[in-house]
N, C-alpha and C. Protein backbone atom coordinates (compact mmCIF):
# COMPACT_ATOMS: atom_id res chain seq x y z
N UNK A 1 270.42 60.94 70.47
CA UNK A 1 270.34 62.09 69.60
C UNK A 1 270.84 61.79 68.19
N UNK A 2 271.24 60.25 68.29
CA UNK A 2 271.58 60.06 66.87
C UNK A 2 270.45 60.55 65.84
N UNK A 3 270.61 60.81 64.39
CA UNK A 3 269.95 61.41 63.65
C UNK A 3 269.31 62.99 63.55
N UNK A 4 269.23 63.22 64.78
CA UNK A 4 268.65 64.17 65.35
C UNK A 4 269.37 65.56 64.17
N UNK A 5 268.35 66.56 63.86
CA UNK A 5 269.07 67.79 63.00
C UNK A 5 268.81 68.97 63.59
N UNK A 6 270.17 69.60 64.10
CA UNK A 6 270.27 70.66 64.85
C UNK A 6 269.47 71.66 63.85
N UNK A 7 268.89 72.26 64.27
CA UNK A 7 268.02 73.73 63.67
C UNK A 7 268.74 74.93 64.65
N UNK A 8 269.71 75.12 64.26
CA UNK A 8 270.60 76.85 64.23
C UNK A 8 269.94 77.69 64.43
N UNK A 9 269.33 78.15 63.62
CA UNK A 9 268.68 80.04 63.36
C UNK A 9 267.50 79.56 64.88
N UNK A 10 266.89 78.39 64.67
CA UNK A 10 266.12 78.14 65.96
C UNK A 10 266.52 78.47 67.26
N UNK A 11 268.02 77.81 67.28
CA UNK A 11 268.72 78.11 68.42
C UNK A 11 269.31 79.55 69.03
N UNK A 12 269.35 80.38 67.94
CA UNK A 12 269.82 81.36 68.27
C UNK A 12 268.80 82.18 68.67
N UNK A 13 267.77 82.04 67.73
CA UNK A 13 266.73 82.74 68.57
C UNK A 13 265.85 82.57 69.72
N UNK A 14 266.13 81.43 70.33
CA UNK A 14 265.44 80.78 71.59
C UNK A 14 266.73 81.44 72.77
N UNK A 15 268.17 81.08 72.13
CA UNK A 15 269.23 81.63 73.13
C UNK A 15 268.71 83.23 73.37
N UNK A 16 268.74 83.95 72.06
CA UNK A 16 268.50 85.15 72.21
C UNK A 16 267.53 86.12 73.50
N UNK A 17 266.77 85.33 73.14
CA UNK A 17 265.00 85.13 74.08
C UNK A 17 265.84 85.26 75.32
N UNK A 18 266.21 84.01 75.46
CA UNK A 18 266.60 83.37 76.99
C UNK A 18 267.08 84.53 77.64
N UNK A 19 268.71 84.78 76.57
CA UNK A 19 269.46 85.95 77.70
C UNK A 19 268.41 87.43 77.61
N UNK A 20 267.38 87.61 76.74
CA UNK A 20 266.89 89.01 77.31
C UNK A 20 265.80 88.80 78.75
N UNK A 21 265.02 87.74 78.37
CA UNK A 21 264.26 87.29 79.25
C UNK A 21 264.87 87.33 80.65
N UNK A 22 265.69 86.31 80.50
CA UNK A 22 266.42 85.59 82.35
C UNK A 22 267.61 85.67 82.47
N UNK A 23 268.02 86.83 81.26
CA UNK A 23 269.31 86.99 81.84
C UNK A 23 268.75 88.98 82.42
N UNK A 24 268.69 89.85 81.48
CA UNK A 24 268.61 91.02 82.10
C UNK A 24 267.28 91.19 82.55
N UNK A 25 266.43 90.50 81.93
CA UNK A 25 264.81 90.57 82.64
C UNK A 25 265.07 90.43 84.47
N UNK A 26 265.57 88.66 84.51
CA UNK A 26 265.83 88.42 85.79
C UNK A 26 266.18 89.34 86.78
N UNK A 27 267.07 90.02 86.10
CA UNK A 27 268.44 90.99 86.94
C UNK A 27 267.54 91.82 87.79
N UNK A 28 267.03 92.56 86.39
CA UNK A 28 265.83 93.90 87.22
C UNK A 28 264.90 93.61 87.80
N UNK A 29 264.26 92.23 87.64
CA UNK A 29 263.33 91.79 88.46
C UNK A 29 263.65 91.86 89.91
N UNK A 30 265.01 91.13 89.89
CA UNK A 30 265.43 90.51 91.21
C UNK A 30 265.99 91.63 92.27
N UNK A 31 266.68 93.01 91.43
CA UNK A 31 266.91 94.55 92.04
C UNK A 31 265.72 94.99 92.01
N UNK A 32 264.52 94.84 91.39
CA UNK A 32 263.29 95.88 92.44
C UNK A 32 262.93 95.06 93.53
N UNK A 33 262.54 93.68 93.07
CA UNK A 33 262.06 92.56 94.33
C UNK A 33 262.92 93.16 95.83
N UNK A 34 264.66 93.45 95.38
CA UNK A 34 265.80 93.39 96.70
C UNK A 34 265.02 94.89 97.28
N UNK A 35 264.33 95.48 96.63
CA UNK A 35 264.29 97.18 97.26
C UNK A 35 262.79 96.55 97.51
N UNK A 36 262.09 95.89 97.38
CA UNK A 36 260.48 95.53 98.26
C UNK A 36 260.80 94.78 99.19
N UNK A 37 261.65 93.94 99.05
CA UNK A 37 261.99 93.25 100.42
C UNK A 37 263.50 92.78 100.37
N UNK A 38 264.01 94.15 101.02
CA UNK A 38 265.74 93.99 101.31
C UNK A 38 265.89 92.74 101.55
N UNK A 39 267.23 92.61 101.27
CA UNK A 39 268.09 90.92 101.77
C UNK A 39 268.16 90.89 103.41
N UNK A 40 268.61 92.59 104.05
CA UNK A 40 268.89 92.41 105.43
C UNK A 40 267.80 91.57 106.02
N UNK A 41 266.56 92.00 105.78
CA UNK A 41 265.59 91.58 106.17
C UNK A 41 265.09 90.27 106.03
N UNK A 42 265.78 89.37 105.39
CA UNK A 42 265.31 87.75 105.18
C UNK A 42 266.56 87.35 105.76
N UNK A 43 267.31 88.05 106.21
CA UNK A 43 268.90 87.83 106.31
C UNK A 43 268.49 87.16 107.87
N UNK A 44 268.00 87.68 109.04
CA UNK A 44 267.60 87.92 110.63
C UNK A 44 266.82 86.60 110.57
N UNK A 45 267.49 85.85 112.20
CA UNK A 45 267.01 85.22 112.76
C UNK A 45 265.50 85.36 113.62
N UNK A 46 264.28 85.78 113.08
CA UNK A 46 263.22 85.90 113.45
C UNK A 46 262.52 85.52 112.48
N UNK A 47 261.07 84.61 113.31
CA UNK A 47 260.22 83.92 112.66
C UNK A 47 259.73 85.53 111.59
N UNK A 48 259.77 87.04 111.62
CA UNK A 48 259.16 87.77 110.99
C UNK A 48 260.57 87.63 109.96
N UNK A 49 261.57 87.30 109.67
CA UNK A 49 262.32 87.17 108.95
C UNK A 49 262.22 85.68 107.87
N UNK A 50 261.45 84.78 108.75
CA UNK A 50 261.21 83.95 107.84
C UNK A 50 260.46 83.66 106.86
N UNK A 51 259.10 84.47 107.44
CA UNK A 51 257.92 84.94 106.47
C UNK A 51 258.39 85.75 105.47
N UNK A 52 259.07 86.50 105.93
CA UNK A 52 259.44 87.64 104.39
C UNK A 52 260.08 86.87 103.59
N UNK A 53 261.45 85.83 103.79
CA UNK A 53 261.45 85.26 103.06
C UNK A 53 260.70 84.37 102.35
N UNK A 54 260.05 83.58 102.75
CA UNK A 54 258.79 83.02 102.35
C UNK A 54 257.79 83.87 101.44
N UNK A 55 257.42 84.65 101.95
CA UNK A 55 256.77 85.73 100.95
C UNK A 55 257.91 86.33 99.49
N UNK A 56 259.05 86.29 100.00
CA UNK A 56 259.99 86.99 98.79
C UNK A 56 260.29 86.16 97.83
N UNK A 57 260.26 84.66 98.13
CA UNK A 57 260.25 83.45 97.23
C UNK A 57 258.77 83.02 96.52
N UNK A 58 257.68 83.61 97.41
CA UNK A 58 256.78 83.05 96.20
C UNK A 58 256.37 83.72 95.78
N UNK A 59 256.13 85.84 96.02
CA UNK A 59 255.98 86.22 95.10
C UNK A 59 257.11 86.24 93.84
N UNK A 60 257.92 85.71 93.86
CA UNK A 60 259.42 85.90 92.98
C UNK A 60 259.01 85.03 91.67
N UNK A 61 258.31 83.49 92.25
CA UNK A 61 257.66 82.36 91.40
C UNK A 61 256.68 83.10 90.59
N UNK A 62 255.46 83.60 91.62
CA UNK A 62 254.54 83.62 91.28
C UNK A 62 254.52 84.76 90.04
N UNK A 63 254.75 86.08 90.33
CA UNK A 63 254.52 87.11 89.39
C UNK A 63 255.92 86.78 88.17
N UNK A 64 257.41 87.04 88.82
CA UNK A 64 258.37 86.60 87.78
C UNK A 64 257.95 85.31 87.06
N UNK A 65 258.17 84.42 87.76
CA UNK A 65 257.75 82.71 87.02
C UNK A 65 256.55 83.05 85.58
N UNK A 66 255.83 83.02 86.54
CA UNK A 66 254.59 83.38 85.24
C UNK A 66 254.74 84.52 84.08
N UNK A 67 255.70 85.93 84.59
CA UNK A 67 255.85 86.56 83.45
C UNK A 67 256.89 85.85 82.45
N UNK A 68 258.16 85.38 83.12
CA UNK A 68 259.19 85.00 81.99
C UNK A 68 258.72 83.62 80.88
N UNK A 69 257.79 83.14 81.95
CA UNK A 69 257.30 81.72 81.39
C UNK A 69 256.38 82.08 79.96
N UNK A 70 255.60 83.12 80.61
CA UNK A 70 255.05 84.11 79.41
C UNK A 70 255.50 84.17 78.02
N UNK A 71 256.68 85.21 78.72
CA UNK A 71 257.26 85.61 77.64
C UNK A 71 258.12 84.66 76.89
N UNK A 72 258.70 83.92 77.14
CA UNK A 72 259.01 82.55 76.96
C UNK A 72 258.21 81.76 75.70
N UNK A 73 256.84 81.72 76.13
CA UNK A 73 255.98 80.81 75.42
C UNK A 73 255.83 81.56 74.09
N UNK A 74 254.58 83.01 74.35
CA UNK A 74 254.68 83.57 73.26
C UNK A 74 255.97 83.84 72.46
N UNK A 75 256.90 84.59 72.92
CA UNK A 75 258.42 84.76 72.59
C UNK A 75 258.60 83.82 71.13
N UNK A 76 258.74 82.82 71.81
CA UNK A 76 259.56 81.21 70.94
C UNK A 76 258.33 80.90 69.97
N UNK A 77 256.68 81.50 69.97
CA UNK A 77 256.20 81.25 68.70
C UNK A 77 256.25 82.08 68.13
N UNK A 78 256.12 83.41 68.12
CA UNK A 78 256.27 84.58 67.60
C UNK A 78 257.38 84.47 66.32
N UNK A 79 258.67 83.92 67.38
CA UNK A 79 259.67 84.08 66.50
C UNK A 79 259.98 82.80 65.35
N UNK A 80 258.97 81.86 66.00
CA UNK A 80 258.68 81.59 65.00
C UNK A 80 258.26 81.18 63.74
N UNK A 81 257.43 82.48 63.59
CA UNK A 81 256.38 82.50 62.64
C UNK A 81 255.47 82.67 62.91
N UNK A 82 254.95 82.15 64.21
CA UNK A 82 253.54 81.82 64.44
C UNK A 82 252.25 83.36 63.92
N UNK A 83 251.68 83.13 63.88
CA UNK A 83 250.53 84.57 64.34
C UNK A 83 250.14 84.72 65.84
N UNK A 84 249.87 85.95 65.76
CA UNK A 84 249.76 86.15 67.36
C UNK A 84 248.55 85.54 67.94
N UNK A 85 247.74 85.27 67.22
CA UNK A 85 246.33 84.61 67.46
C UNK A 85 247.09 83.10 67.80
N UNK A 86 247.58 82.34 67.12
CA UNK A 86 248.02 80.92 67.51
C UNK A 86 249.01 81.40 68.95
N UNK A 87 249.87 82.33 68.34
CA UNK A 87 250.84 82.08 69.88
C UNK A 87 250.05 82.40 70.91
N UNK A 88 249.10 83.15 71.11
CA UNK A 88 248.00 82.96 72.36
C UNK A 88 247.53 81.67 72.55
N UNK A 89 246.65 80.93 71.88
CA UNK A 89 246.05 79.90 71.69
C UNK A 89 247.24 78.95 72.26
N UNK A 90 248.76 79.11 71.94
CA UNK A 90 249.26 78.06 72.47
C UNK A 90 249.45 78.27 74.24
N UNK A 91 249.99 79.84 74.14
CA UNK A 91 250.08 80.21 75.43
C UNK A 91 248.80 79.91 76.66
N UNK A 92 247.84 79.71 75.99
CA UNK A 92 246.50 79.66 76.86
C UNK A 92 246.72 78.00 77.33
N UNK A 93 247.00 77.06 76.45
CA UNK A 93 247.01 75.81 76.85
C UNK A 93 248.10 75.45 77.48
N UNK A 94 249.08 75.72 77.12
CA UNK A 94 250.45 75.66 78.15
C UNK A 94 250.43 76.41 79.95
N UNK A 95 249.91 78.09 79.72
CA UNK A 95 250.24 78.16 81.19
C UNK A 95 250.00 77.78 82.32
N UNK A 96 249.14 77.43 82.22
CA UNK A 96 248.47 76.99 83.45
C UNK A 96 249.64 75.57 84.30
N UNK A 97 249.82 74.36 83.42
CA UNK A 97 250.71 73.20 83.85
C UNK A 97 252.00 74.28 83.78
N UNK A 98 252.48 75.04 82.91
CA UNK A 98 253.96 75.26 83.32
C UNK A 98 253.91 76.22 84.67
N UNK A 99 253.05 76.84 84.94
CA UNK A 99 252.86 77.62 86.34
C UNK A 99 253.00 76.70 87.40
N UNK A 100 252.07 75.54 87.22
CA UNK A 100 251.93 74.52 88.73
C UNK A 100 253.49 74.23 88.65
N UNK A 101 253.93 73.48 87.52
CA UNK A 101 255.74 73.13 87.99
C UNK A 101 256.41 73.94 88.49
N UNK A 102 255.95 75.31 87.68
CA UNK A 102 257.18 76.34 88.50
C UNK A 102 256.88 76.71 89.95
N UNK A 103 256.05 76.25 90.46
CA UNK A 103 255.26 76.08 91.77
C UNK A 103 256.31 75.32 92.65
N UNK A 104 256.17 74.11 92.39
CA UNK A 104 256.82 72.69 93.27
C UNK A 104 257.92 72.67 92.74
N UNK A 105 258.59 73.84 92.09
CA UNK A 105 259.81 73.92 92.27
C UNK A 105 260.76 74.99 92.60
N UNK A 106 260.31 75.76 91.92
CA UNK A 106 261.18 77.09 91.95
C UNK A 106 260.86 78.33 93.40
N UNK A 107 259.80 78.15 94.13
CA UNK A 107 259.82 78.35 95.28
C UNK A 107 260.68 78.45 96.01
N UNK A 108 261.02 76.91 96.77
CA UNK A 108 262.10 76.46 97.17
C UNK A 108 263.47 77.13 96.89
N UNK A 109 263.83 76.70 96.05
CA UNK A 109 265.07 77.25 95.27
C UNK A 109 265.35 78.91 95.31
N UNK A 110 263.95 79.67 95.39
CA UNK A 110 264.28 81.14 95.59
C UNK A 110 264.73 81.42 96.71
N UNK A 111 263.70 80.75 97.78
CA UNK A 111 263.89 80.75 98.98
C UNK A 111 265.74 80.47 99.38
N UNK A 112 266.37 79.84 99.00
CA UNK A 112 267.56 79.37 99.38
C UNK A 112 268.31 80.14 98.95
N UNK A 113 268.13 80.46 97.60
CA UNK A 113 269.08 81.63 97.02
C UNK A 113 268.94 83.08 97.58
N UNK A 114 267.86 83.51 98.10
CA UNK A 114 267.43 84.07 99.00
C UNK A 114 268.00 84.63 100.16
């Protein structure tokens, strides 16, 4: 990182993003998700307990992942500067690969936290 020049106002507004996005975005996501499919219920030793979890981890990826990733993408051009016509244009070429990663990964990981 030698040379490297921190850009500040960048940072703050990407932090900014972050905590509305995945910090209180997450929250409420993750309290309606708990009232569609209670914890008791992934909690139980039954294969119908395992599916729900299974189901509660990838819709969690699938619809959350892809919205925050969203908002994320456009978000961070918006702010900065971009026009909304480019921050689409970028968003169109990005989601698709950042969806598959959040795929083969974040699944898993819901599932456990889960």
């Amino acid at each position: 990182f030698k040379g490297m020049r921190v850009k500040y106002a960048r940072a703050f507004r990407c932090g900014c993003l972050g905590i509305v996005v995945n910090g209180f975005g997450y929250y409420a996501w993750v309290h309606a998700l708990n009232i569609l499919i209670p914890q008791r219920e992934v909690d139980r030793d039954r294969l119908h307990a395992f599916g729900l979890l299974i189901g509660k981890a990838l819709l969690d990826s699938c619809l959350w992942g892809t919205t925050s990733n969203s908002v994320g993408i456009l978000g961070r051009r918006l702010l900065e500067g971009d026009s909304t016509g480019h921050a689409i244009d970028v968003w169109a070429a990005k989601i698709l690969d950042v969806t598959v990663w959040e795929l083969r990964f974040w699944p898993f990981w819901s599932a456990c936290q889960f």
